[in-house]
C-alpha atoms as a PDB file:
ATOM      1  CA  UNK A   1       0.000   0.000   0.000  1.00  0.00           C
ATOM      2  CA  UNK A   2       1.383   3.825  -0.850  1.00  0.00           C
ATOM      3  CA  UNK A   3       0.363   6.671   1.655  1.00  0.00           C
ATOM      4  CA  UNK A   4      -2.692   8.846   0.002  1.00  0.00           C
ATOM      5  CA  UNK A   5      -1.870  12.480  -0.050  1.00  0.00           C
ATOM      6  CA  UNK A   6      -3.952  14.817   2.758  1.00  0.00           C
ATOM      7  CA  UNK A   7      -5.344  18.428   2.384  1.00  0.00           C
ATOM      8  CA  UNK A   8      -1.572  19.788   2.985  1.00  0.00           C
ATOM      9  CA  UNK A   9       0.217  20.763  -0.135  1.00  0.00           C
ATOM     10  CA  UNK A  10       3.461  20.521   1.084  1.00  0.00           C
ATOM     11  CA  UNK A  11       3.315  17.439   3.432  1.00  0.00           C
ATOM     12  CA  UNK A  12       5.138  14.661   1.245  1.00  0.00           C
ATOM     13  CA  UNK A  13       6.471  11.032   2.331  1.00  0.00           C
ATOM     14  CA  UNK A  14      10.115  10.853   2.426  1.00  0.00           C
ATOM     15  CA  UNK A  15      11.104   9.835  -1.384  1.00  0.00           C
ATOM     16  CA  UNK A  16      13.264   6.499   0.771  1.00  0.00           C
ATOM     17  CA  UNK A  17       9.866   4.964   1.326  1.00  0.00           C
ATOM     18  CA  UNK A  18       8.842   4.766  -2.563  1.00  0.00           C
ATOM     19  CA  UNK A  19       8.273   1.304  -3.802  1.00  0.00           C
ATOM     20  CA  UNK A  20      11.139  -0.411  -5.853  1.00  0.00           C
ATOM     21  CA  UNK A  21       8.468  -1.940  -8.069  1.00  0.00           C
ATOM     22  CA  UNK A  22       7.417  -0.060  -9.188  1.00  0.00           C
ATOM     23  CA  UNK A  23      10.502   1.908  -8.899  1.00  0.00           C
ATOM     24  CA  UNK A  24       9.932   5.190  -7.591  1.00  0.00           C
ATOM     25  CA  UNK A  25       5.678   4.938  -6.730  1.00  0.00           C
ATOM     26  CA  UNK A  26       5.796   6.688  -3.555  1.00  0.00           C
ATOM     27  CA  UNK A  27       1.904   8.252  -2.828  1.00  0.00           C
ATOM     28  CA  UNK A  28      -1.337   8.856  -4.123  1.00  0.00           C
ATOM     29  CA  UNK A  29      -4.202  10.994  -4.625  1.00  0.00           C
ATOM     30  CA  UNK A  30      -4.233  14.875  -3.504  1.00  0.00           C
ATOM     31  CA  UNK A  31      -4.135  17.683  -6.580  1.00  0.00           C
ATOM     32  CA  UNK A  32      -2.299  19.281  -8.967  1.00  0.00           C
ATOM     33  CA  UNK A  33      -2.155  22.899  -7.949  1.00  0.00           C
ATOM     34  CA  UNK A  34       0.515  25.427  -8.203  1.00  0.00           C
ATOM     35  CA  UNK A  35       2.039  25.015  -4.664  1.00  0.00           C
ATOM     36  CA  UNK A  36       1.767  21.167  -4.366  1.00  0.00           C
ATOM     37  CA  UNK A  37       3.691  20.562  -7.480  1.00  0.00           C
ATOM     38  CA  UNK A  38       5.994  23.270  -6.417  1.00  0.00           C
ATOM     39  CA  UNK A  39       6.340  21.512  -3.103  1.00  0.00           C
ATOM     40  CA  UNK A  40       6.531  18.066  -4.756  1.00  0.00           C
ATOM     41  CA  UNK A  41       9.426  19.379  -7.120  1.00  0.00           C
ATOM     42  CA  UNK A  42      11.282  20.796  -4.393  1.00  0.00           C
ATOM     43  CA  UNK A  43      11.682  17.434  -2.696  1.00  0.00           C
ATOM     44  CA  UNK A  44      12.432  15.722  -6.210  1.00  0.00           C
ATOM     45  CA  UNK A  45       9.109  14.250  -6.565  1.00  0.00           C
ATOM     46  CA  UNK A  46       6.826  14.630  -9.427  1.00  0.00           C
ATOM     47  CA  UNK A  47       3.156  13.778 -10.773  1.00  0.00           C
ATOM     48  CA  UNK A  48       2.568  11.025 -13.534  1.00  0.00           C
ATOM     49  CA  UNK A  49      -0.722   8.902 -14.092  1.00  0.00           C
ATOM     50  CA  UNK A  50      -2.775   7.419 -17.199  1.00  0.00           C
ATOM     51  CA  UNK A  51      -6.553   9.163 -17.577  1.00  0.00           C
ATOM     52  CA  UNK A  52      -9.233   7.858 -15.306  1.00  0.00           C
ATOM     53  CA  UNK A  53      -6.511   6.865 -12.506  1.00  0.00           C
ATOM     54  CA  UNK A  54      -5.280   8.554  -9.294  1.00  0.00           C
ATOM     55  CA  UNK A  55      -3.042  11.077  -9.668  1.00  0.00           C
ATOM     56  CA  UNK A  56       0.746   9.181  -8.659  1.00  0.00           C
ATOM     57  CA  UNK A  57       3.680  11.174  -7.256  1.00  0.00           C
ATOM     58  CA  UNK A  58       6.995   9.185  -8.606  1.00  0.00           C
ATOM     59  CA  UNK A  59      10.750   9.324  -7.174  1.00  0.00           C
ATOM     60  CA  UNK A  60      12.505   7.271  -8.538  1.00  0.00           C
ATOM     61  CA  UNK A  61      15.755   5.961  -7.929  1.00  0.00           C
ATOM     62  CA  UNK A  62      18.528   6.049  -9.975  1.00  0.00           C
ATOM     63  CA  UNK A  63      17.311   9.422 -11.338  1.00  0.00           C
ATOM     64  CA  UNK A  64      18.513  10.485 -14.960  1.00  0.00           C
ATOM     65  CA  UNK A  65      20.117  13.990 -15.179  1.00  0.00           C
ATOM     66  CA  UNK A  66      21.269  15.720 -17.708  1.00  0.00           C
ATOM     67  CA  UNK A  67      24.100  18.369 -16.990  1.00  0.00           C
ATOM     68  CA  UNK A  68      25.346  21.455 -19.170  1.00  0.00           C
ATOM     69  CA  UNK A  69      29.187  19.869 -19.128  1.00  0.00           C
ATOM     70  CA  UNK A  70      27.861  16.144 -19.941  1.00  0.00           C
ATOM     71  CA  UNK A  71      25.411  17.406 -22.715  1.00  0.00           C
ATOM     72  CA  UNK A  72      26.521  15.408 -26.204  1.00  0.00           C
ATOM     73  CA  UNK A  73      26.294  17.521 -28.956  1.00  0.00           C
ATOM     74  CA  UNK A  74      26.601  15.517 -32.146  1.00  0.00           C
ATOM     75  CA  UNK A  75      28.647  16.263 -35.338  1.00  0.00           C
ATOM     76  CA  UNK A  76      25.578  16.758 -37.147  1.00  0.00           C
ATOM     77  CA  UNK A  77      23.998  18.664 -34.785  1.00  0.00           C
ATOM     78  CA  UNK A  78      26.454  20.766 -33.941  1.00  0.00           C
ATOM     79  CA  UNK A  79      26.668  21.657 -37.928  1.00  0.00           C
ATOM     80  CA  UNK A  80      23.347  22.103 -38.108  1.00  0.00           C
ATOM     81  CA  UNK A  81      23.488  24.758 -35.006  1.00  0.00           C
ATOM     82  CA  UNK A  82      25.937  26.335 -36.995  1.00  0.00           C
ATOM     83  CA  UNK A  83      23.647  26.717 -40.196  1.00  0.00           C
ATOM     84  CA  UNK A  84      21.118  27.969 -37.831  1.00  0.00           C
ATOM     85  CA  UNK A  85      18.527  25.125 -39.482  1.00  0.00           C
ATOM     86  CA  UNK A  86      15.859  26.235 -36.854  1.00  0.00           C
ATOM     87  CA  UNK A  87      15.028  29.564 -35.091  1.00  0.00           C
ATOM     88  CA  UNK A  88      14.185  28.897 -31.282  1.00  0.00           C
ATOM     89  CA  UNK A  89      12.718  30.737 -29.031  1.00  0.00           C
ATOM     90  CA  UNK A  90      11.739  30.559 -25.337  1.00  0.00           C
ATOM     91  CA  UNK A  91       8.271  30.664 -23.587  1.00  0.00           C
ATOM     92  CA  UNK A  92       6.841  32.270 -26.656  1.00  0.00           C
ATOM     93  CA  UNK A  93       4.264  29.345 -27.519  1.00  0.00           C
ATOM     94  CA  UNK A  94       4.402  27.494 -24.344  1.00  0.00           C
ATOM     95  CA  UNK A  95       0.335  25.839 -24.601  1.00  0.00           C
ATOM     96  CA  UNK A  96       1.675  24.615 -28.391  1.00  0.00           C
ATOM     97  CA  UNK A  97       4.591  22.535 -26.944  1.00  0.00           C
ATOM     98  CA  UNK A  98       2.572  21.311 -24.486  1.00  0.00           C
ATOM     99  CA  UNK A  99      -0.153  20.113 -26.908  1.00  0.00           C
ATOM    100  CA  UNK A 100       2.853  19.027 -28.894  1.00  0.00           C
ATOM    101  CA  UNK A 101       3.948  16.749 -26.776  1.00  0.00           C
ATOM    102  CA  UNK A 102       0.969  15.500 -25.016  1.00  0.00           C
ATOM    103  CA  UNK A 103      -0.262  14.487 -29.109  1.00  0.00           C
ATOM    104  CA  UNK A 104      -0.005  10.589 -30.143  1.00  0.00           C
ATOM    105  CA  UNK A 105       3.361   9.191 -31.058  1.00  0.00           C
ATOM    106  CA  UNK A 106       4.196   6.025 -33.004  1.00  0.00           C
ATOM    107  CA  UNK A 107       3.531   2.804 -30.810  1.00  0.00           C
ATOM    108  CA  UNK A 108       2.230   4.637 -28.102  1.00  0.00           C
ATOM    109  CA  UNK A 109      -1.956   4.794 -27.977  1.00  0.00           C
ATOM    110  CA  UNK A 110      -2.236   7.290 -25.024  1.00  0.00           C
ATOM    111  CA  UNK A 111      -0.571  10.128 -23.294  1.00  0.00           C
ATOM    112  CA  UNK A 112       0.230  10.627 -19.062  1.00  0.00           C
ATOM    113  CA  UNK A 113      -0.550  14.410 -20.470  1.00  0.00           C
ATOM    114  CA  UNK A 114      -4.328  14.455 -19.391  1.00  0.00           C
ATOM    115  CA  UNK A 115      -6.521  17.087 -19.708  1.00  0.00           C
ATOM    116  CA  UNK A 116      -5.764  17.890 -15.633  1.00  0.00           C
ATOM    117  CA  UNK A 117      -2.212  17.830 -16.138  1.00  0.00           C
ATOM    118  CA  UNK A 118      -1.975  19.857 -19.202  1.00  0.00           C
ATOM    119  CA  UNK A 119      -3.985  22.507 -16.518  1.00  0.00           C
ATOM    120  CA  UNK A 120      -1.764  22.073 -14.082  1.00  0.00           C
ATOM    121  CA  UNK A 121       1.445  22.765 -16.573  1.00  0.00           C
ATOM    122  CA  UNK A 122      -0.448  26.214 -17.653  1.00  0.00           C
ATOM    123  CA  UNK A 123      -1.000  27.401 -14.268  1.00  0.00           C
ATOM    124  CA  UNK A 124       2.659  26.503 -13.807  1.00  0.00           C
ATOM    125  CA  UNK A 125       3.353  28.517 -16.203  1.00  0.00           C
ATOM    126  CA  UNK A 126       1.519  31.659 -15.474  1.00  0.00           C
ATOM    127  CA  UNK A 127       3.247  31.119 -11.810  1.00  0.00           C
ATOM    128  CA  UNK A 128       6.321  31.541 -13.827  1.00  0.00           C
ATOM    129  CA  UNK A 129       7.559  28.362 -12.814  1.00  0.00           C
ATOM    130  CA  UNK A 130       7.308  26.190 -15.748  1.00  0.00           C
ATOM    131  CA  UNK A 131       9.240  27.096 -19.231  1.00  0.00           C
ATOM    132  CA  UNK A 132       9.137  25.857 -22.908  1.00  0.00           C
ATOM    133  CA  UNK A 133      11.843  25.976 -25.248  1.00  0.00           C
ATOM    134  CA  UNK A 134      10.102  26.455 -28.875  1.00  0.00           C
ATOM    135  CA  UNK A 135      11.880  25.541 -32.207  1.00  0.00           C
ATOM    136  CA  UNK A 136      10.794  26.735 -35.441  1.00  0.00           C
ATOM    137  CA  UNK A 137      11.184  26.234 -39.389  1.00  0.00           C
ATOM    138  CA  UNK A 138      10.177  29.027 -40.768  1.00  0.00           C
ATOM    139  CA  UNK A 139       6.828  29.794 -39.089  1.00  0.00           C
ATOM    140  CA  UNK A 140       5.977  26.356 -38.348  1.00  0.00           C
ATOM    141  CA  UNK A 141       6.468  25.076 -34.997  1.00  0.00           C
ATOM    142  CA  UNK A 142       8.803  21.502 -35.314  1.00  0.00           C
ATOM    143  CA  UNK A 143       9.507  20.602 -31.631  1.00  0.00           C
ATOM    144  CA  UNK A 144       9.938  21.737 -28.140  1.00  0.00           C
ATOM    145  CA  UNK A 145      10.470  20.893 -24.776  1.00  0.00           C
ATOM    146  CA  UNK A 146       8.644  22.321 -21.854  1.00  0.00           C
ATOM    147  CA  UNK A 147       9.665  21.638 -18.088  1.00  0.00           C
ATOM    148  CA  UNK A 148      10.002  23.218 -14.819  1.00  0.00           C
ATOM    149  CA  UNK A 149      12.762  25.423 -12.663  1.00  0.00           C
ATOM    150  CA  UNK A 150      13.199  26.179  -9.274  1.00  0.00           C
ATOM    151  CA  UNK A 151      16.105  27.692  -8.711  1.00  0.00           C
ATOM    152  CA  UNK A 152      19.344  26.770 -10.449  1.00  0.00           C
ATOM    153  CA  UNK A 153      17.473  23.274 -10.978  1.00  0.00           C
ATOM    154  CA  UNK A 154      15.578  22.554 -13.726  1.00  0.00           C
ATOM    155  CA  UNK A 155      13.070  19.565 -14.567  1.00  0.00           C
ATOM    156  CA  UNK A 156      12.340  18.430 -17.815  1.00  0.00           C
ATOM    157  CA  UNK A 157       8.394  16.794 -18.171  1.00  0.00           C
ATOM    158  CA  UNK A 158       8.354  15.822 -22.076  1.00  0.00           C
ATOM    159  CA  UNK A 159       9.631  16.998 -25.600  1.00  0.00           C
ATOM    160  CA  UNK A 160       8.784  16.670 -29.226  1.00  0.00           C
ATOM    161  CA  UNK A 161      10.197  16.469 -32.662  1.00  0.00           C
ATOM    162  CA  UNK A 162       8.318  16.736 -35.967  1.00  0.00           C
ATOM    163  CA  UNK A 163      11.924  17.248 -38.017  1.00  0.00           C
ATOM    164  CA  UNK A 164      15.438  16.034 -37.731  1.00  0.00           C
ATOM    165  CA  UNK A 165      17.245  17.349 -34.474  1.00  0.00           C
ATOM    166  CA  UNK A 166      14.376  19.466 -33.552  1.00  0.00           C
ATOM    167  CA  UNK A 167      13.949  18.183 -30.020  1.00  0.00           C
ATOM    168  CA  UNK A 168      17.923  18.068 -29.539  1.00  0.00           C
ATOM    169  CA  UNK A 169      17.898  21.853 -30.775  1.00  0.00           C
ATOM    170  CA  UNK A 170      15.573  22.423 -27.786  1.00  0.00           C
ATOM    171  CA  UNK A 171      17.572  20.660 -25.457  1.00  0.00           C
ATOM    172  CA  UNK A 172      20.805  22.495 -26.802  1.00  0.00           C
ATOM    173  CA  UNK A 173      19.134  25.665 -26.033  1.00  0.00           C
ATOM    174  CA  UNK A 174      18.564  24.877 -22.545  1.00  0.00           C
ATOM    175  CA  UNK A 175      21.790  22.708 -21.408  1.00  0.00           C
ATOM    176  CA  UNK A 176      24.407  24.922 -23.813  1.00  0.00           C
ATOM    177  CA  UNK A 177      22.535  28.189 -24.782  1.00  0.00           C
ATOM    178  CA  UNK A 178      21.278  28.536 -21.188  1.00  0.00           C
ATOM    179  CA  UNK A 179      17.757  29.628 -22.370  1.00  0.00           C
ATOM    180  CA  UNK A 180      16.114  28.737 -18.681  1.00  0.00           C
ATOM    181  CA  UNK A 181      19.585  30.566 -17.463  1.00  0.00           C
ATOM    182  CA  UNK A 182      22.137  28.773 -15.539  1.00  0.00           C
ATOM    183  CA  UNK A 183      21.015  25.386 -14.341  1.00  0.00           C
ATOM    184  CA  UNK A 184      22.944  22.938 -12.626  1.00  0.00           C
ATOM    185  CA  UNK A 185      21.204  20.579 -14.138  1.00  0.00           C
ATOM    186  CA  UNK A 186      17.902  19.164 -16.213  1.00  0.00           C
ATOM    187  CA  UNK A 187      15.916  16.514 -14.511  1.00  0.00           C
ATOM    188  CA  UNK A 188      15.065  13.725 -17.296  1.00  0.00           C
ATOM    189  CA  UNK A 189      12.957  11.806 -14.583  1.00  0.00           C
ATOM    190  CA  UNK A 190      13.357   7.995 -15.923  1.00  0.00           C
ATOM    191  CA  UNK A 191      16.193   6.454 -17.957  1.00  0.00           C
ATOM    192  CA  UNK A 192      15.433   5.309 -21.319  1.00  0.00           C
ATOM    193  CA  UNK A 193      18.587   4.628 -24.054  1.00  0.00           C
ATOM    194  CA  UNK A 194      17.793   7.631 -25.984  1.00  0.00           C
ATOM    195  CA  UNK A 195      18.200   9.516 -23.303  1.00  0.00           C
ATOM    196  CA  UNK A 196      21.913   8.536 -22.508  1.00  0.00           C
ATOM    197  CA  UNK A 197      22.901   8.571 -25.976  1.00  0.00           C
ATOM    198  CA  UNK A 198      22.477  12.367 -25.501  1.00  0.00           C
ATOM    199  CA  UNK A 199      24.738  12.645 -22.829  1.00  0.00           C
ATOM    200  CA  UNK A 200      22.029  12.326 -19.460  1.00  0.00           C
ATOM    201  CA  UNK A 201      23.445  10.061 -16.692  1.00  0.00           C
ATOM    202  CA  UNK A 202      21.964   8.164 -13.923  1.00  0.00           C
ATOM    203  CA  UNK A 203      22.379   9.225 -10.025  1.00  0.00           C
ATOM    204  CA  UNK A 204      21.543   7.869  -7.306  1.00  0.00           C
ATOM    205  CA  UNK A 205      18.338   9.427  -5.902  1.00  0.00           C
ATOM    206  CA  UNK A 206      20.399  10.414  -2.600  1.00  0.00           C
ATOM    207  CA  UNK A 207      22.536  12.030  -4.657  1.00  0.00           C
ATOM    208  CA  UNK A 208      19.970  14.042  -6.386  1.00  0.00           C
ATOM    209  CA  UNK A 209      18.078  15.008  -3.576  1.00  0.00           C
ATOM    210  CA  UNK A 210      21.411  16.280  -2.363  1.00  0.00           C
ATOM    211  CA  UNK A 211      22.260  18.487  -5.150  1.00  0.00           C
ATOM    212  CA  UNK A 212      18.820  19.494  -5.907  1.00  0.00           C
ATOM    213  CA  UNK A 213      18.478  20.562  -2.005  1.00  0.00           C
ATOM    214  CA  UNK A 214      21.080  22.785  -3.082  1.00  0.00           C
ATOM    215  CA  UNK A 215      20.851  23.804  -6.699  1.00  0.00           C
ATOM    216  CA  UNK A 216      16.781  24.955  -5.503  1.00  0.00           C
ATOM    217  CA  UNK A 217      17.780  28.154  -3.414  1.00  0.00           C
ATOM    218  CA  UNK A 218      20.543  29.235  -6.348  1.00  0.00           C
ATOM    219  CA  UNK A 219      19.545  32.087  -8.551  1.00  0.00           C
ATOM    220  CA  UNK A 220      20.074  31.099 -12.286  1.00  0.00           C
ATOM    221  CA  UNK A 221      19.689  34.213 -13.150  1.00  0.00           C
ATOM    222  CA  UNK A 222      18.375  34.974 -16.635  1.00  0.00           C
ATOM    223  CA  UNK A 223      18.174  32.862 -19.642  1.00  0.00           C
ATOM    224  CA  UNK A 224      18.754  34.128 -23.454  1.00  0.00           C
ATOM    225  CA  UNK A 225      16.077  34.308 -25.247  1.00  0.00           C
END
């Protein structure tokens, strides 16, 4: 059994009681507004739940990160940053990346993006806690990422790509470009192999509770846009 969440918006379980399998599950229930995911971020916990099921808060351990220094830029994308193949731009069309991202992808029928979540992400926004990265060809909008900062440390929910290198253009801006200023790190939640082909490594979740203790009450001052 995981603990359900109370009326408090800040009272979280420690993140060493969530469940090894599956990894990270560590409560249930309570809501998505501005200062419980703010609280829930700040302890390196975060929301993520299909439609018609309980909202679940996750911590998983190891945690992926990526870091500005460890960031792989490839050949070919660094060529194409160069060229300047794409325009990008920062918190200018933050609802489209959203909508981007929560939209079906090959193999997968649904989205953890629900109609409450995609809510909660806009009110994050206005709050002026969450951030998109936009990139553009031409007028049309090709991929993004959108994610949240507090402090010098910054968590990244989900990206898109509807052209080559689009979504690694986004991340580029972020980890090398410092569009969401100067992080100590993005938050990439769970591993996958894509993932640490781009240069994001796993930590131990004591070690990222650690740094993210500390990276939270840094000012990261402001990002190019």
């Amino acid at each position: 059994m995981i603990p359900l969440l109370g009326p408090d918006p800040k009272a979280f379980p420690p993140v060493t009681s969530a469940l090894s399998e599956p990894n990270g599950l560590l409560a249930a229930g309570g809501d998505l507004s501005v200062a419980r995911l703010e609280a829930a971020y700040h302890h390196g916990i975060f929301p993520w739940y299909s439609e018609g099921d309980p909202i679940l808060w996750w911590s998983p351990d190891p945690r992926i990160l990526f870091t500005p220094e460890r960031f792989h830029v490839s050949r070919s994308l660094a060529k194409w940053r160069r060229q300047g193949r794409y325009r990008v731009t920062v918190d200018t069309a933050f609802a489209d990346v959203v909508d981007g991202c929560a939209a079906p992808r090959d193999r997968e029928p649904g989205t953890w993006i629900v109609p409450a979540m995609r809510r909660a992400f806009l009110d994050l926004h206005a709050a002026g806690i969450a951030h998109s990265v936009e990139v553009w060809d031409g007028d049309e909008l090709v991929g993004g990422v959108f994610g949240s900062r507090i402090g010098r440390a910054a968590f990244g929910e989900s990206m898109f790509s509807h052209a080559p290198n689009a979504s690694k253009f986004a991340l580029a801006a972020i980890l090398v470009d410092r569009a969401w200023g100067d992080i100590a790190f993005l938050d990439a939640q769970f591993s996958t192999e894509h993932l640490l082909s781009l240069g994001a490594e796993e930590y131990p979740r004591s070690v990222f509770v650690r740094w993210l203790a500390e990276a939270a009450t840094e000012s990261p001052g402001c990002g190019k846009t």
